[in-house]
PDB file of N, CA and C in Angstrom:
ATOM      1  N   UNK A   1      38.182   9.234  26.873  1.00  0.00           N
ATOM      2  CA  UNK A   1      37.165  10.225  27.189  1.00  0.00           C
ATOM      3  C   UNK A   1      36.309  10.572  25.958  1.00  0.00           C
ATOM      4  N   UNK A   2      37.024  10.369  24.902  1.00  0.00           N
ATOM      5  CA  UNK A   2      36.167  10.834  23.457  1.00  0.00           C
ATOM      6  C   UNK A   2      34.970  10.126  22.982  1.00  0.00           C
ATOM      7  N   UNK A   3      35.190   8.516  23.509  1.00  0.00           N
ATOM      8  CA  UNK A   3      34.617   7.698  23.439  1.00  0.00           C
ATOM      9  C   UNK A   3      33.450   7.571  24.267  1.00  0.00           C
ATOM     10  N   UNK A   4      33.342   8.190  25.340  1.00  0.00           N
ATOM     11  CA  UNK A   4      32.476   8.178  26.247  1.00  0.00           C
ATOM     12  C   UNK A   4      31.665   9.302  25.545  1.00  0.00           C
ATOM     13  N   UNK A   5      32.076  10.284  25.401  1.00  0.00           N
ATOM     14  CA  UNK A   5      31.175  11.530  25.178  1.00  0.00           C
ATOM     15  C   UNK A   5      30.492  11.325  24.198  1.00  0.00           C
ATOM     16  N   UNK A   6      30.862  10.580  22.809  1.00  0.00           N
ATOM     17  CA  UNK A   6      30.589   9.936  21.575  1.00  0.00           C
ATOM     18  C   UNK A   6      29.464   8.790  21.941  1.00  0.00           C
ATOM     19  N   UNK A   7      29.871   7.860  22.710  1.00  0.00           N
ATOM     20  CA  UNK A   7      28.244   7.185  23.722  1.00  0.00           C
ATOM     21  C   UNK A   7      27.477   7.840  24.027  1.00  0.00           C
ATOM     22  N   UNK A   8      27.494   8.954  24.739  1.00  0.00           N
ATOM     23  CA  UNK A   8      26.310   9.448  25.412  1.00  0.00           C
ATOM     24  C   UNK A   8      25.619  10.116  24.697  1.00  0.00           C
ATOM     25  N   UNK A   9      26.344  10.838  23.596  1.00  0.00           N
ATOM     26  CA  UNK A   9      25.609  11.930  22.748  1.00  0.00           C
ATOM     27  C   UNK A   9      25.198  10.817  21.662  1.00  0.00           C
ATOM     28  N   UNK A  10      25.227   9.963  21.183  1.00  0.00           N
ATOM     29  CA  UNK A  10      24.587   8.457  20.622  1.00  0.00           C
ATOM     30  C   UNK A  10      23.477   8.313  21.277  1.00  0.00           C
ATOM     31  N   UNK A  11      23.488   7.328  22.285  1.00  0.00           N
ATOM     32  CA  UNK A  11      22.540   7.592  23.121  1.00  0.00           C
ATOM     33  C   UNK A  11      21.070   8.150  23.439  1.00  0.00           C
ATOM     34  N   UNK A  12      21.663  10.004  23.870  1.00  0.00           N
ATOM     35  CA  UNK A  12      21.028  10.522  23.768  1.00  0.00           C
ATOM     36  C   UNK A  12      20.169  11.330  21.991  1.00  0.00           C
ATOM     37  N   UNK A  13      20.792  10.919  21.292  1.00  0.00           N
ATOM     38  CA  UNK A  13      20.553  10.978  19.945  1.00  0.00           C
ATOM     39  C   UNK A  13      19.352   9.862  19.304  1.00  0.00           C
ATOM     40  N   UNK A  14      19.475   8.876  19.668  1.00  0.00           N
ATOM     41  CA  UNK A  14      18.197   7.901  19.491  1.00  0.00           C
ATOM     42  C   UNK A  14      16.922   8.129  20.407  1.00  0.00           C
ATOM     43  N   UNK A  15      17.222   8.268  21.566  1.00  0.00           N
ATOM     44  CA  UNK A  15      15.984   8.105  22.385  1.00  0.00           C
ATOM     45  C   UNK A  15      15.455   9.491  21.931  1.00  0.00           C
ATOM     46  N   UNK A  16      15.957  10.551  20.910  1.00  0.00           N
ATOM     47  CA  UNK A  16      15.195  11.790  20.969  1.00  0.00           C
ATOM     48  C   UNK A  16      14.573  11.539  19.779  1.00  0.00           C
ATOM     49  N   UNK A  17      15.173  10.414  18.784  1.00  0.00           N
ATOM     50  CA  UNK A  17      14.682   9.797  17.616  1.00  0.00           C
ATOM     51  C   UNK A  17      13.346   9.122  17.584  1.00  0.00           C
ATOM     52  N   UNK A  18      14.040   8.515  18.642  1.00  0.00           N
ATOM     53  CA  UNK A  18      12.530   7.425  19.261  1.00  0.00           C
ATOM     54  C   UNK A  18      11.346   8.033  19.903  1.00  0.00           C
ATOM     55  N   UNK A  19      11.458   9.174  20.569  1.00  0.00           N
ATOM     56  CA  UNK A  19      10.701   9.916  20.866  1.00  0.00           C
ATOM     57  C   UNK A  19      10.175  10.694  20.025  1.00  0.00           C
ATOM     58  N   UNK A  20      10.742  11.315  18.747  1.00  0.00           N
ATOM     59  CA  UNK A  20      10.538  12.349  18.089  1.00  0.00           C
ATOM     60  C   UNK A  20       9.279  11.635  17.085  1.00  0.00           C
ATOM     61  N   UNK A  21       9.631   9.904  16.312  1.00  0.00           N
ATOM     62  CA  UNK A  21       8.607   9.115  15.626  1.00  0.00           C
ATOM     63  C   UNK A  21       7.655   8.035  16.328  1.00  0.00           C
ATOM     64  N   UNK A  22       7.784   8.016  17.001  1.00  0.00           N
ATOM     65  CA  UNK A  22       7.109   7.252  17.824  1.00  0.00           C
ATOM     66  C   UNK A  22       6.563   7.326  19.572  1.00  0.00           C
ATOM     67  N   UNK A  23       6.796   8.301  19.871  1.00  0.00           N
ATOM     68  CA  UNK A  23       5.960   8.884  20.949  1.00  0.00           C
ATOM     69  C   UNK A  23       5.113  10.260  21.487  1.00  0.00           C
ATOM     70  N   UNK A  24       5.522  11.288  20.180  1.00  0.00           N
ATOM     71  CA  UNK A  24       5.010  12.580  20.598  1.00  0.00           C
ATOM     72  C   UNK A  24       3.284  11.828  20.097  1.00  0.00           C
ATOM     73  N   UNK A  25       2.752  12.506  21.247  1.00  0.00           N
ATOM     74  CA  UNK A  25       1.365  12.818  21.163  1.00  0.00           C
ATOM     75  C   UNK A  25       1.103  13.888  20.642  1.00  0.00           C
ATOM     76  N   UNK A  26       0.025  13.984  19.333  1.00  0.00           N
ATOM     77  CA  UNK A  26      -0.580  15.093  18.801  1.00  0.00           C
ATOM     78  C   UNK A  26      -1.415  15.605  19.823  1.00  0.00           C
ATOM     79  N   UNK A  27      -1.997  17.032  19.825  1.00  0.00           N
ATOM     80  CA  UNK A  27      -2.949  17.420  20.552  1.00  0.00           C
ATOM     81  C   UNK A  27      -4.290  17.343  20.355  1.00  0.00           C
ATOM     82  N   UNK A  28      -5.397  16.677  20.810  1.00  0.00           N
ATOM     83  CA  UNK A  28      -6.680  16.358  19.869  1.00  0.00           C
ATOM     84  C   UNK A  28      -7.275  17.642  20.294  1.00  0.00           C
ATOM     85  N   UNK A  29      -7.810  18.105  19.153  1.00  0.00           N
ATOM     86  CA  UNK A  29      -8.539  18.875  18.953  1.00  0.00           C
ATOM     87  C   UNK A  29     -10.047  18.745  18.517  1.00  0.00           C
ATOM     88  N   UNK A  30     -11.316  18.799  19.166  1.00  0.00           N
ATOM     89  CA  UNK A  30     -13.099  18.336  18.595  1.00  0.00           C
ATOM     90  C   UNK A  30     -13.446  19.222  18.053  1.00  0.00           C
ATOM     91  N   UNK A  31     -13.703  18.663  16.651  1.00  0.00           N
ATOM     92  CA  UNK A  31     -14.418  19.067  16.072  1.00  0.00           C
ATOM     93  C   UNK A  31     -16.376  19.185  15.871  1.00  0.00           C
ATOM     94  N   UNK A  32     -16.809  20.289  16.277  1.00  0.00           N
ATOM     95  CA  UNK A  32     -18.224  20.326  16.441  1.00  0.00           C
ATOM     96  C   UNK A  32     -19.009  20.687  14.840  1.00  0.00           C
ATOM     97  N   UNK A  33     -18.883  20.070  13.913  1.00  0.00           N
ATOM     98  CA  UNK A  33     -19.818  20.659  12.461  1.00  0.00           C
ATOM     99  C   UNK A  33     -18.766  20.888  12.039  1.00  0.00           C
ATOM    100  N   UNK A  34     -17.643  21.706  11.887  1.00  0.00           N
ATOM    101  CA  UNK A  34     -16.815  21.870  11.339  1.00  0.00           C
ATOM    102  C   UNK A  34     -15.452  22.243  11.841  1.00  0.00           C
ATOM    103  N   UNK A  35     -14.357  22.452  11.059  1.00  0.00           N
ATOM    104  CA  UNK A  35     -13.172  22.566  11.997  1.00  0.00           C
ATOM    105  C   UNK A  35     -11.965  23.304  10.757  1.00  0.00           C
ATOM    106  N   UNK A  36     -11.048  23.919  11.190  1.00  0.00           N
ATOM    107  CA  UNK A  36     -10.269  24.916   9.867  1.00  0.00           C
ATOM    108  C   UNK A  36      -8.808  24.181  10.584  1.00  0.00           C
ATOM    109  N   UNK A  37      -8.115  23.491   8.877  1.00  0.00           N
ATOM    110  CA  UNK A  37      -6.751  22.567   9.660  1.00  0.00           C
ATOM    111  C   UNK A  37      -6.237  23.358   8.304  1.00  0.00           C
ATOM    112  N   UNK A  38      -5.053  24.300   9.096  1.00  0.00           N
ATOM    113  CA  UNK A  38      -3.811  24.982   8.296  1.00  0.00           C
ATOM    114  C   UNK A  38      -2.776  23.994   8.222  1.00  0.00           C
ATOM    115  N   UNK A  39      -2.385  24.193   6.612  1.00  0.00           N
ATOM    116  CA  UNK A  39      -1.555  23.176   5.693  1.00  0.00           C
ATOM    117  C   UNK A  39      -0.508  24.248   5.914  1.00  0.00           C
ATOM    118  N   UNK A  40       0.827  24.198   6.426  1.00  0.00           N
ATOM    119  CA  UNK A  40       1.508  24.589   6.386  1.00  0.00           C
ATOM    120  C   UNK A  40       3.391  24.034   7.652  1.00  0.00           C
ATOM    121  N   UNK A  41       3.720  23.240   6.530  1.00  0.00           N
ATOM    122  CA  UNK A  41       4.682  22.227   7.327  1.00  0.00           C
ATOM    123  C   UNK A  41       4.348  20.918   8.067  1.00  0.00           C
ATOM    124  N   UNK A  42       2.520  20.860   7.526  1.00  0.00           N
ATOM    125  CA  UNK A  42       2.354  19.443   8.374  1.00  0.00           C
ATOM    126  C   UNK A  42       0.973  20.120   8.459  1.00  0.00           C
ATOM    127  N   UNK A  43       0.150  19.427   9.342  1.00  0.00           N
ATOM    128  CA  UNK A  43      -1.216  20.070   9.410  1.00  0.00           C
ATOM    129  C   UNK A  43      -1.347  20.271  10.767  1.00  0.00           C
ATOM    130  N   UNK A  44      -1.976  21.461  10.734  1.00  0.00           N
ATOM    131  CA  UNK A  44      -2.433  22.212  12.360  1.00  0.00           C
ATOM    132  C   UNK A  44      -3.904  22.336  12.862  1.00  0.00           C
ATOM    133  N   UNK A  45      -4.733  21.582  13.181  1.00  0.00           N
ATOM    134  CA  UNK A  45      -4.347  20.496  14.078  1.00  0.00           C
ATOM    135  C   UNK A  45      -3.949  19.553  13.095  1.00  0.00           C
ATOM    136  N   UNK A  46      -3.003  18.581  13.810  1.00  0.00           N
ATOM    137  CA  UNK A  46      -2.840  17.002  13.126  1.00  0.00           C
ATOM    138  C   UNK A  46      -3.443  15.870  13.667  1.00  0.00           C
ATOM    139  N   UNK A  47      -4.555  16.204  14.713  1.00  0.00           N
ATOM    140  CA  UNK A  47      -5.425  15.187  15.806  1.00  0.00           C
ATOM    141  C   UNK A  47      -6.796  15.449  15.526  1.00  0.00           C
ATOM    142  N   UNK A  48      -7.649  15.025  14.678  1.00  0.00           N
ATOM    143  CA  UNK A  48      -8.844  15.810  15.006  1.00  0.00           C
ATOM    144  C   UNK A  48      -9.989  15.188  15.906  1.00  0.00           C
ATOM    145  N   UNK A  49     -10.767  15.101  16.415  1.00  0.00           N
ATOM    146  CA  UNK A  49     -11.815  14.108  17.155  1.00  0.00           C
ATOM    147  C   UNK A  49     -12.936  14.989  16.424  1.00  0.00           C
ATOM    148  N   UNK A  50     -13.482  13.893  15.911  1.00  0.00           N
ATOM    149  CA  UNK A  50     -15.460  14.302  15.836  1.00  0.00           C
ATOM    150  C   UNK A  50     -16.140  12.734  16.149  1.00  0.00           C
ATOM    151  N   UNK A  51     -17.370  12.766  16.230  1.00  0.00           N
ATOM    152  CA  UNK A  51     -18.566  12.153  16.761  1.00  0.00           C
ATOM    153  C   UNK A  51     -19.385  10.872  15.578  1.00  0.00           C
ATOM    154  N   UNK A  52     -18.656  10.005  16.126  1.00  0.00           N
ATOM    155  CA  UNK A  52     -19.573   8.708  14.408  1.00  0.00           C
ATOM    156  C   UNK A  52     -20.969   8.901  14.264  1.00  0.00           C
ATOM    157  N   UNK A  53     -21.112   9.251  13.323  1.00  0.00           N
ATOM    158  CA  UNK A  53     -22.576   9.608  12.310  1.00  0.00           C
ATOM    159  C   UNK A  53     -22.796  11.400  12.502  1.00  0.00           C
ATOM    160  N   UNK A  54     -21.985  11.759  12.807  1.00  0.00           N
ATOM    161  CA  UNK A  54     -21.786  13.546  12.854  1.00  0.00           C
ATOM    162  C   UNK A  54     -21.479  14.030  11.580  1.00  0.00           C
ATOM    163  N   UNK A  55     -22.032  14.554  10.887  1.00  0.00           N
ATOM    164  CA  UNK A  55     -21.437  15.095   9.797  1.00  0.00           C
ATOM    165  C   UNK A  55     -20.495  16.143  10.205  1.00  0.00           C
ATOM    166  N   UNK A  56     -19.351  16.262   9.375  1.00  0.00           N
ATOM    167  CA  UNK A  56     -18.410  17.141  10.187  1.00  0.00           C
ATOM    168  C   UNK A  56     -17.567  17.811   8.592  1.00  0.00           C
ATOM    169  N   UNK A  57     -17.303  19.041   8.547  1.00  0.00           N
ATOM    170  CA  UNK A  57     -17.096  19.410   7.399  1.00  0.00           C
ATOM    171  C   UNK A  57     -15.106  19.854   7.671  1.00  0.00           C
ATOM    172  N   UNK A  58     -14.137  19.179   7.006  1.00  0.00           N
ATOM    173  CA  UNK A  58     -12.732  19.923   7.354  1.00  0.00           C
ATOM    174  C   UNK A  58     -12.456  20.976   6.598  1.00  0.00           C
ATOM    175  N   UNK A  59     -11.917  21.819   6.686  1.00  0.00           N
ATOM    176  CA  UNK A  59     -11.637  22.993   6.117  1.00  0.00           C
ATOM    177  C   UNK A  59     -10.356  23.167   5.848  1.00  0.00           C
ATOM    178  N   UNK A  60      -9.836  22.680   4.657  1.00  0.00           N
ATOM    179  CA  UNK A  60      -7.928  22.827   4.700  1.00  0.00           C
ATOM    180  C   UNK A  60      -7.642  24.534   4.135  1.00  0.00           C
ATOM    181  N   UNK A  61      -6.727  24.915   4.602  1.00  0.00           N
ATOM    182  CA  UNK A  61      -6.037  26.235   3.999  1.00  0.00           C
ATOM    183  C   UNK A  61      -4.805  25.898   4.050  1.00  0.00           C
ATOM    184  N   UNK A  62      -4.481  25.712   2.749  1.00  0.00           N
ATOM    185  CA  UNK A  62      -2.905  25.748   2.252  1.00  0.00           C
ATOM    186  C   UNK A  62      -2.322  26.635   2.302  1.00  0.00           C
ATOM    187  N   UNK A  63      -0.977  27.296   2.995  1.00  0.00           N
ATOM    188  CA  UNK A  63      -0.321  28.200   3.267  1.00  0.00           C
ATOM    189  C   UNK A  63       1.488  27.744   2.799  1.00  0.00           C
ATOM    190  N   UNK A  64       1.602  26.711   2.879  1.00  0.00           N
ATOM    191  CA  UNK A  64       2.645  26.146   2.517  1.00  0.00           C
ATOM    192  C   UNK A  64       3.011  25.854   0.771  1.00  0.00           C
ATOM    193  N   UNK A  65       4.034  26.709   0.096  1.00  0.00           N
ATOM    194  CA  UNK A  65       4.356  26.071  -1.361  1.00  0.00           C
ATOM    195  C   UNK A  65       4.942  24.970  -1.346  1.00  0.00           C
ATOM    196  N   UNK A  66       5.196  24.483  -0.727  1.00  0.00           N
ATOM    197  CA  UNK A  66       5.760  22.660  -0.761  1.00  0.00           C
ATOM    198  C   UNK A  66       4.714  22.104  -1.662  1.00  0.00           C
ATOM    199  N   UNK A  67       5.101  21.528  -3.179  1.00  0.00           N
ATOM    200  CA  UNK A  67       4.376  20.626  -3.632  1.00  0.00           C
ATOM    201  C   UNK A  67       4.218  19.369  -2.707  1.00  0.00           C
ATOM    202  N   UNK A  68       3.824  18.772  -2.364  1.00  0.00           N
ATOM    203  CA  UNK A  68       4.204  17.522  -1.712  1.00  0.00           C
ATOM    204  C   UNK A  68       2.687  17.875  -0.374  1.00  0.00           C
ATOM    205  N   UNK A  69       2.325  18.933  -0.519  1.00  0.00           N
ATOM    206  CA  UNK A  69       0.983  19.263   0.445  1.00  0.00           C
ATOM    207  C   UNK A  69       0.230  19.666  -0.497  1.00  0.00           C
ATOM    208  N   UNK A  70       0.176  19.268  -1.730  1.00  0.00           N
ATOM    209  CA  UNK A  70      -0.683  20.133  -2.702  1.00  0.00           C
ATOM    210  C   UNK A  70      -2.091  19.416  -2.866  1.00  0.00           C
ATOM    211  N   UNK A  71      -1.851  18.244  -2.161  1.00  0.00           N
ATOM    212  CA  UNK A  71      -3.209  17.653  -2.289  1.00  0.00           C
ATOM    213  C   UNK A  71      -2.933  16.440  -0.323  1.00  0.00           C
ATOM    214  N   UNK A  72      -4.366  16.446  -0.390  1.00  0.00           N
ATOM    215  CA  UNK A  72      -4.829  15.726   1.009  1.00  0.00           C
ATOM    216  C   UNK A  72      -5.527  14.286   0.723  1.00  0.00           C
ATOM    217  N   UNK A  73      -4.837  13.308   1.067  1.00  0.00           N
ATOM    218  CA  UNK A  73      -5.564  11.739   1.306  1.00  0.00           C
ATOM    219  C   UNK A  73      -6.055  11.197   2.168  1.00  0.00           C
ATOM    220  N   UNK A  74      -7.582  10.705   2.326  1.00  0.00           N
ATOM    221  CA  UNK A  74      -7.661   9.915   3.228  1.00  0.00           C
ATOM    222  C   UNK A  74      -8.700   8.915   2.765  1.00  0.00           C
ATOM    223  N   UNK A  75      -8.097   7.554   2.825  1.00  0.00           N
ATOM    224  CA  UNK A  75      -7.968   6.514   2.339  1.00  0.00           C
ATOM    225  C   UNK A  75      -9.475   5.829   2.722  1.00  0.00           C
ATOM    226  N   UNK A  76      -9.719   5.898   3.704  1.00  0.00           N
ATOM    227  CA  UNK A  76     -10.818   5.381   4.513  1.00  0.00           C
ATOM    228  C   UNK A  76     -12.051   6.099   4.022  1.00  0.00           C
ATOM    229  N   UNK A  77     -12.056   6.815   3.321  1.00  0.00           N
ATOM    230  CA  UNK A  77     -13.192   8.284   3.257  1.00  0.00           C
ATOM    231  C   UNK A  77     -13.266   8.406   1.706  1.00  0.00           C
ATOM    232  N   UNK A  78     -12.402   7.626   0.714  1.00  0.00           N
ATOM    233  CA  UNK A  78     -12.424   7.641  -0.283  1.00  0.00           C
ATOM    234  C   UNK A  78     -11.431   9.088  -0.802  1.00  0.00           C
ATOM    235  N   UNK A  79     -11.133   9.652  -0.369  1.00  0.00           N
ATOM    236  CA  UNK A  79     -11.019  10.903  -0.232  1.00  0.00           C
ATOM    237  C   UNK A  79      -9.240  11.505  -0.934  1.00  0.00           C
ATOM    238  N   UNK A  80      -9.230  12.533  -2.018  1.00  0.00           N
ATOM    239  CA  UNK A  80      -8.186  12.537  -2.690  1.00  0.00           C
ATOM    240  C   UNK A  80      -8.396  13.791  -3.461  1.00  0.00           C
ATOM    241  N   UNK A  81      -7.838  15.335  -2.766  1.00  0.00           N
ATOM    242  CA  UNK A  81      -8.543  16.298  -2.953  1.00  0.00           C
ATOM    243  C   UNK A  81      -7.016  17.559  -2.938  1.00  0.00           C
ATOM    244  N   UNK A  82      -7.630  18.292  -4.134  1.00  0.00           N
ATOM    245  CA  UNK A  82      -6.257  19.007  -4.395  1.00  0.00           C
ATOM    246  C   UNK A  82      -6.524  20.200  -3.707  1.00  0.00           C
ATOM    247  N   UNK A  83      -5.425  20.793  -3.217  1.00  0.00           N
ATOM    248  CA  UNK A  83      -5.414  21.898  -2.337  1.00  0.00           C
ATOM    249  C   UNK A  83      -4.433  23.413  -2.939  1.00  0.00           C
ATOM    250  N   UNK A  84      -5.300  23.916  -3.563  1.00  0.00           N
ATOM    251  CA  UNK A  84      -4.555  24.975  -4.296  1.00  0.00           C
ATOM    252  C   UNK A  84      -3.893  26.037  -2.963  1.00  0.00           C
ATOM    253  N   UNK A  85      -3.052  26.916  -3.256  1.00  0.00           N
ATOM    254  CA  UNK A  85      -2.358  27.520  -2.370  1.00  0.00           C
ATOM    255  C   UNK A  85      -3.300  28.509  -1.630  1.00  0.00           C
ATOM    256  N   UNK A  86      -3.587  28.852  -0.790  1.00  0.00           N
ATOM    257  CA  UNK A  86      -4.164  30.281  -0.054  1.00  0.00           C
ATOM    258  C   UNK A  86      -5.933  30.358  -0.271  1.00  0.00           C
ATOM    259  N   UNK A  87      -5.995  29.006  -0.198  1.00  0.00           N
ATOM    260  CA  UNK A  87      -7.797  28.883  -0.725  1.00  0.00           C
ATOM    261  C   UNK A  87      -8.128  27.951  -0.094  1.00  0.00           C
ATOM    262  N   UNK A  88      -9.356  27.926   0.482  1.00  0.00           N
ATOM    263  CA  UNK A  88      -9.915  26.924   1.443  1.00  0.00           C
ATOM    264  C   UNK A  88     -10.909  26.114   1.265  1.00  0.00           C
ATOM    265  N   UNK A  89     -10.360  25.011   0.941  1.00  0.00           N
ATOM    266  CA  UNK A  89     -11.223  23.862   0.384  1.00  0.00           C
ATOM    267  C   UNK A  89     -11.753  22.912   2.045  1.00  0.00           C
ATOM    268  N   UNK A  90     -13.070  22.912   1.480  1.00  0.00           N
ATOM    269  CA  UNK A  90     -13.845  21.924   2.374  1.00  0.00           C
ATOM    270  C   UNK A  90     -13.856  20.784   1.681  1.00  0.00           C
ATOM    271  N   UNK A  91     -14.271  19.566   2.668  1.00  0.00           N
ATOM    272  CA  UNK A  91     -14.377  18.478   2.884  1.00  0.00           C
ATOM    273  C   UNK A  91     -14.879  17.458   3.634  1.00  0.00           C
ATOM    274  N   UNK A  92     -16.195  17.274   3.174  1.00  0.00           N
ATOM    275  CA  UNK A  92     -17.240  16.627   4.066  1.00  0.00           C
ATOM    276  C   UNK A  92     -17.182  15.249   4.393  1.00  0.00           C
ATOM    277  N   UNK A  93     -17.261  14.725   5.700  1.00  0.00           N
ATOM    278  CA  UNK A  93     -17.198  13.233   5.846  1.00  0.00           C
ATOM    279  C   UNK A  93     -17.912  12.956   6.944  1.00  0.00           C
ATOM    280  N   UNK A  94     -18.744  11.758   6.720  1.00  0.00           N
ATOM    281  CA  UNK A  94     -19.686  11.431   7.834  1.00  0.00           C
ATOM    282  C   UNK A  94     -19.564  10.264   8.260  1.00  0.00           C
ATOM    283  N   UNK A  95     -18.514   9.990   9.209  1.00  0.00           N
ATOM    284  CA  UNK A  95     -17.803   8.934   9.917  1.00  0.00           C
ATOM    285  C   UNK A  95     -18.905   7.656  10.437  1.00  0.00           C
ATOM    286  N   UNK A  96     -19.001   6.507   9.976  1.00  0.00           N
ATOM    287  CA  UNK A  96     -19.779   5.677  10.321  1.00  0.00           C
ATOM    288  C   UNK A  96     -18.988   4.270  11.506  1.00  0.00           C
ATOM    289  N   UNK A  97     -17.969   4.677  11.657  1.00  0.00           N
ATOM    290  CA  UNK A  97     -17.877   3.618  12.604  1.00  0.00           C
ATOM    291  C   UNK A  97     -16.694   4.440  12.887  1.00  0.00           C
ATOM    292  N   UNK A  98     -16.156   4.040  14.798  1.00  0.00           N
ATOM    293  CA  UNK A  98     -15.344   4.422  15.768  1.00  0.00           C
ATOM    294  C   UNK A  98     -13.763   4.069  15.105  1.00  0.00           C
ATOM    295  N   UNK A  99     -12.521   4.630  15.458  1.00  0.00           N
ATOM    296  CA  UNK A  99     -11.477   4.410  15.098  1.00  0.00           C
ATOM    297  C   UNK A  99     -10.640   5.833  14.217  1.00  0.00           C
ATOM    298  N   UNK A 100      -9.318   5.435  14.325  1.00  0.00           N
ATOM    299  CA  UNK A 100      -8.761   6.228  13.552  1.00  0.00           C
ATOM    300  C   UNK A 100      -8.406   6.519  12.395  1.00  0.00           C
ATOM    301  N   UNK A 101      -8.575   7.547  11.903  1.00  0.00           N
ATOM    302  CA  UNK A 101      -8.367   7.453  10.036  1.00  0.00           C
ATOM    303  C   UNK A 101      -7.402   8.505   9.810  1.00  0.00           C
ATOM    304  N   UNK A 102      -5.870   7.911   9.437  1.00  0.00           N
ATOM    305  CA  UNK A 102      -5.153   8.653   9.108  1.00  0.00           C
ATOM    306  C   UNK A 102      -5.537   9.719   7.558  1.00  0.00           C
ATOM    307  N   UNK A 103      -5.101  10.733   7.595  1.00  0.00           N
ATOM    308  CA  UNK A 103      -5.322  11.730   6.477  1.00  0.00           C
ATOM    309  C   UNK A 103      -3.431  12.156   6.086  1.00  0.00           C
ATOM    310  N   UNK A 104      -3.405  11.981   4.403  1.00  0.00           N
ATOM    311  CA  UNK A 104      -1.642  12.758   4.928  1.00  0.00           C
ATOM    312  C   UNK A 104      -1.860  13.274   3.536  1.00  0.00           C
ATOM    313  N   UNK A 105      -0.666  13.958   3.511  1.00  0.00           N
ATOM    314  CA  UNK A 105      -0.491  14.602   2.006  1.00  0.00           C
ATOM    315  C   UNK A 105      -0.122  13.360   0.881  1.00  0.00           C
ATOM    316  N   UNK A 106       0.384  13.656  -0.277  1.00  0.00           N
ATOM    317  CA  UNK A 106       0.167  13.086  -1.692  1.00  0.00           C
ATOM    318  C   UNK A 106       1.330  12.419  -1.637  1.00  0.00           C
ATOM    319  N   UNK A 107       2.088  12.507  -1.083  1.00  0.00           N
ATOM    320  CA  UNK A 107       3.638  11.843  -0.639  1.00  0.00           C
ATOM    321  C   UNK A 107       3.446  10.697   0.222  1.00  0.00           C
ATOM    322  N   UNK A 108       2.880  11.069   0.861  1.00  0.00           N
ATOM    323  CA  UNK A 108       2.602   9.908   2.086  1.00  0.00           C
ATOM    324  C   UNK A 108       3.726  10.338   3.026  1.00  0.00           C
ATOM    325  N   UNK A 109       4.199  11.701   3.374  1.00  0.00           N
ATOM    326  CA  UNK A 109       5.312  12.494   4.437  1.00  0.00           C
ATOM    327  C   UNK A 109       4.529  12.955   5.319  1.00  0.00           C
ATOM    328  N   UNK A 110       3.793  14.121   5.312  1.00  0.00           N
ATOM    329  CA  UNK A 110       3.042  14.056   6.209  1.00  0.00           C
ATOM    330  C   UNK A 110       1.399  13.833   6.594  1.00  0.00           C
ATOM    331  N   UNK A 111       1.421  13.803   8.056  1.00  0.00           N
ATOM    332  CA  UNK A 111       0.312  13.092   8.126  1.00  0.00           C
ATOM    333  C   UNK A 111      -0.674  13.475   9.435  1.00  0.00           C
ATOM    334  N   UNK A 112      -1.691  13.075   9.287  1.00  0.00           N
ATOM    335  CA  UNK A 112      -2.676  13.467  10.428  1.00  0.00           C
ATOM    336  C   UNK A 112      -3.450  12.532  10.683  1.00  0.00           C
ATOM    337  N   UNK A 113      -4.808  12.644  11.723  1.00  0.00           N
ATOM    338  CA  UNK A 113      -5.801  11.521  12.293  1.00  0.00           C
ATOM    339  C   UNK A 113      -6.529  12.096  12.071  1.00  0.00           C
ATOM    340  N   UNK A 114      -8.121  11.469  12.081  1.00  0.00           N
ATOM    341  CA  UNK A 114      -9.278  11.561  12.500  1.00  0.00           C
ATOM    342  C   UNK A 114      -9.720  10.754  13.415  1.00  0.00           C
ATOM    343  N   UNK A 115     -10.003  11.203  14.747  1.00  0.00           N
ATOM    344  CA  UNK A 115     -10.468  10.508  15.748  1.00  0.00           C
ATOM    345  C   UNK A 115     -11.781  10.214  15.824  1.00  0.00           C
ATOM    346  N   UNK A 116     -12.491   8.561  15.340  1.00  0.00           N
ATOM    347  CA  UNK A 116     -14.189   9.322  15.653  1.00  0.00           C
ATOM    348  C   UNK A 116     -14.553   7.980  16.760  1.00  0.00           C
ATOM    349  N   UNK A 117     -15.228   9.037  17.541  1.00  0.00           N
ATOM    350  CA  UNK A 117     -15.776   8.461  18.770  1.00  0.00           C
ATOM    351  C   UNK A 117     -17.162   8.558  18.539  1.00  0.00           C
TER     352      UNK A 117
END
């Protein structure tokens, strides 16, 4: 019987794994001109959608002391920008072609999108 219960809770232990990295959907959130993404345990939103050739300005507010969010990357955008604690740094990008552009912190732990349609 120990063995069984030890299966199932296995089991059910991966598929919440598998679900937890590889299937939750972020919530997209559009951005119209601009948009305010709170740094705090990950970024809120972590989906963003704006419009290719839209200029669109992000607005990070760091709320989190975790070094490891102290600065924001996104690779595609050239983009590599330090984020002091409780201060809100903008960040302008004017998306020229469709697709997703991940953004994550300085670790490469966490992470977010830019959706541009």
């Amino acid at each position: 019987m120990d063995k069984i219960i030890v299966a199932i809770v296995g089991v059910i232990g991966m598929v919440f794994t598998y679900w937890f990295f590889l299937m939750k959907r972020d919530k997209e959130v559009a951005a119209v001109g601009a948009i305010d993404v709170i740094v705090e345990g990950g970024y809120s939103p972590a989906a963003i959608t704006v419009k290719q050739g839209s200029p669109t300005v992000l607005n990070f507010l760091r709320k989190d002391q975790n070094s490891c969010l102290e600065e924001v990357v996104v690779p595609e955008f050239k983009i590599k920008q330090f984020l002091p604690l409780n201060q809100k740094v903008s960040i302008e990008i004017i998306p020229k072609q469709k697709g997703e552009f991940v953004f994550s912190c300085g670790m490469g732990m966490y992470h977010g999108k830019i959706i541009v349609r």
